[in-house]
Protein backbone atom coordinates (compact mmCIF):
# COMPACT_ATOMS: atom_id res chain seq x y z
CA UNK A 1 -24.63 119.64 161.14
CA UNK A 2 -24.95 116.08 161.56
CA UNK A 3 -27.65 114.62 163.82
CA UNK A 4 -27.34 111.59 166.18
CA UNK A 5 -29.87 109.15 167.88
CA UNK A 6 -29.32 108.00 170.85
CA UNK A 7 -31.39 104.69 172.81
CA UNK A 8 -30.17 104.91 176.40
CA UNK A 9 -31.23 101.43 177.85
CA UNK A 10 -32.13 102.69 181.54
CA UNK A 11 -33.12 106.03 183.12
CA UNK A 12 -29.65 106.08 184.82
CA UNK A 13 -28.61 106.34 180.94
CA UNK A 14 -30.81 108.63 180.00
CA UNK A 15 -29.90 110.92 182.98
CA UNK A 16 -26.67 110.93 182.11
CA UNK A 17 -26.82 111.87 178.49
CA UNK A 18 -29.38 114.71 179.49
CA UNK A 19 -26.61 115.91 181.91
CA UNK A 20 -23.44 115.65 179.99
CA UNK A 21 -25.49 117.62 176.73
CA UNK A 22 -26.46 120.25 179.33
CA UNK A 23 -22.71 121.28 180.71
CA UNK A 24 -21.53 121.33 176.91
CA UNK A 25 -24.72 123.40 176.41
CA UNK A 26 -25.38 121.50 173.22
CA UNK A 27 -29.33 121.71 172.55
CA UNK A 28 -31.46 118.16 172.14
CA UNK A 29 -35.25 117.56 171.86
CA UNK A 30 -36.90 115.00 173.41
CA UNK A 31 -38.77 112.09 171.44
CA UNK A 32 -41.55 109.47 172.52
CA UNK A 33 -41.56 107.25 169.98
CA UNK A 34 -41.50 103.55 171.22
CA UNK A 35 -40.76 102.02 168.18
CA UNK A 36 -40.72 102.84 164.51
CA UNK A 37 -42.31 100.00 163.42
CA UNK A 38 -45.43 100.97 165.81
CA UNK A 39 -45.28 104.20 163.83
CA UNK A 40 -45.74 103.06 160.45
CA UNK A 41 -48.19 100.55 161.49
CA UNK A 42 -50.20 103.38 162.79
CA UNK A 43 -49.66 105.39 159.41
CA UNK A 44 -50.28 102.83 156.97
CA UNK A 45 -53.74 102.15 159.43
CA UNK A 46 -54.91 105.60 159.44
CA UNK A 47 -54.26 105.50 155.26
CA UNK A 48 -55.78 102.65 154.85
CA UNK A 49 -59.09 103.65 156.38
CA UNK A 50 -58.86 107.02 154.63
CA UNK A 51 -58.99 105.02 151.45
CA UNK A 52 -61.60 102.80 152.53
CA UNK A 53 -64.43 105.51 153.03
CA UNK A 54 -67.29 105.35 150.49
CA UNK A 55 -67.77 108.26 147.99
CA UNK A 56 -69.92 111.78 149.72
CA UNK A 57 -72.79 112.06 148.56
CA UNK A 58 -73.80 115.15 147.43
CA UNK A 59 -74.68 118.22 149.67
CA UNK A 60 -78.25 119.59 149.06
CA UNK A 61 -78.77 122.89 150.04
CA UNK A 62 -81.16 123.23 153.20
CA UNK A 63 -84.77 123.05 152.86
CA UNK A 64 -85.05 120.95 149.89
C-alpha cells in the first residue's frame, strides 16, 4: 500500500488529521523528526567521527 506524509502547519492541523484517521480507523505512527536535513547532518557527524578515531592498540592480557 502506498504511504503518505503529511506536515500539518499548526496543532489545530494536526488535531484534525489525528481525528479524521481515527473514525476511518486507518492506523498512523507518529514521527519527530524536525527536519531531514538536521538528520543527515547528524549522520554524516556521527560517521565522520567514527572514521576519525585512531587505530586500537593492542589488548595485553592482564598482568603483563
Amino acid at each position: 500500500m502506498e504511504s503518505i506524509i503529511v506536515h500539518p502547519k499548526n496543532a489545530m492541523e494536526l488535531s484534525a488529521l489525528k481525528g479524521v484517521l481515527k473514525e476511518m480507523n486507518i492506523k498512523f505512527e507518529k514521527a519527530h523528526v524536525k527536519s531531514s536535513y538536521n538528520g543527515q547532518k547528524v549522520v554524516k557527524k556521527a560517521s565522520d567521527n567514527k572514521n576519525a578515531r585512531p587505530a586500537s592498540k593492542p589488548s595485553k592480557p592482564k598482568g603483563e
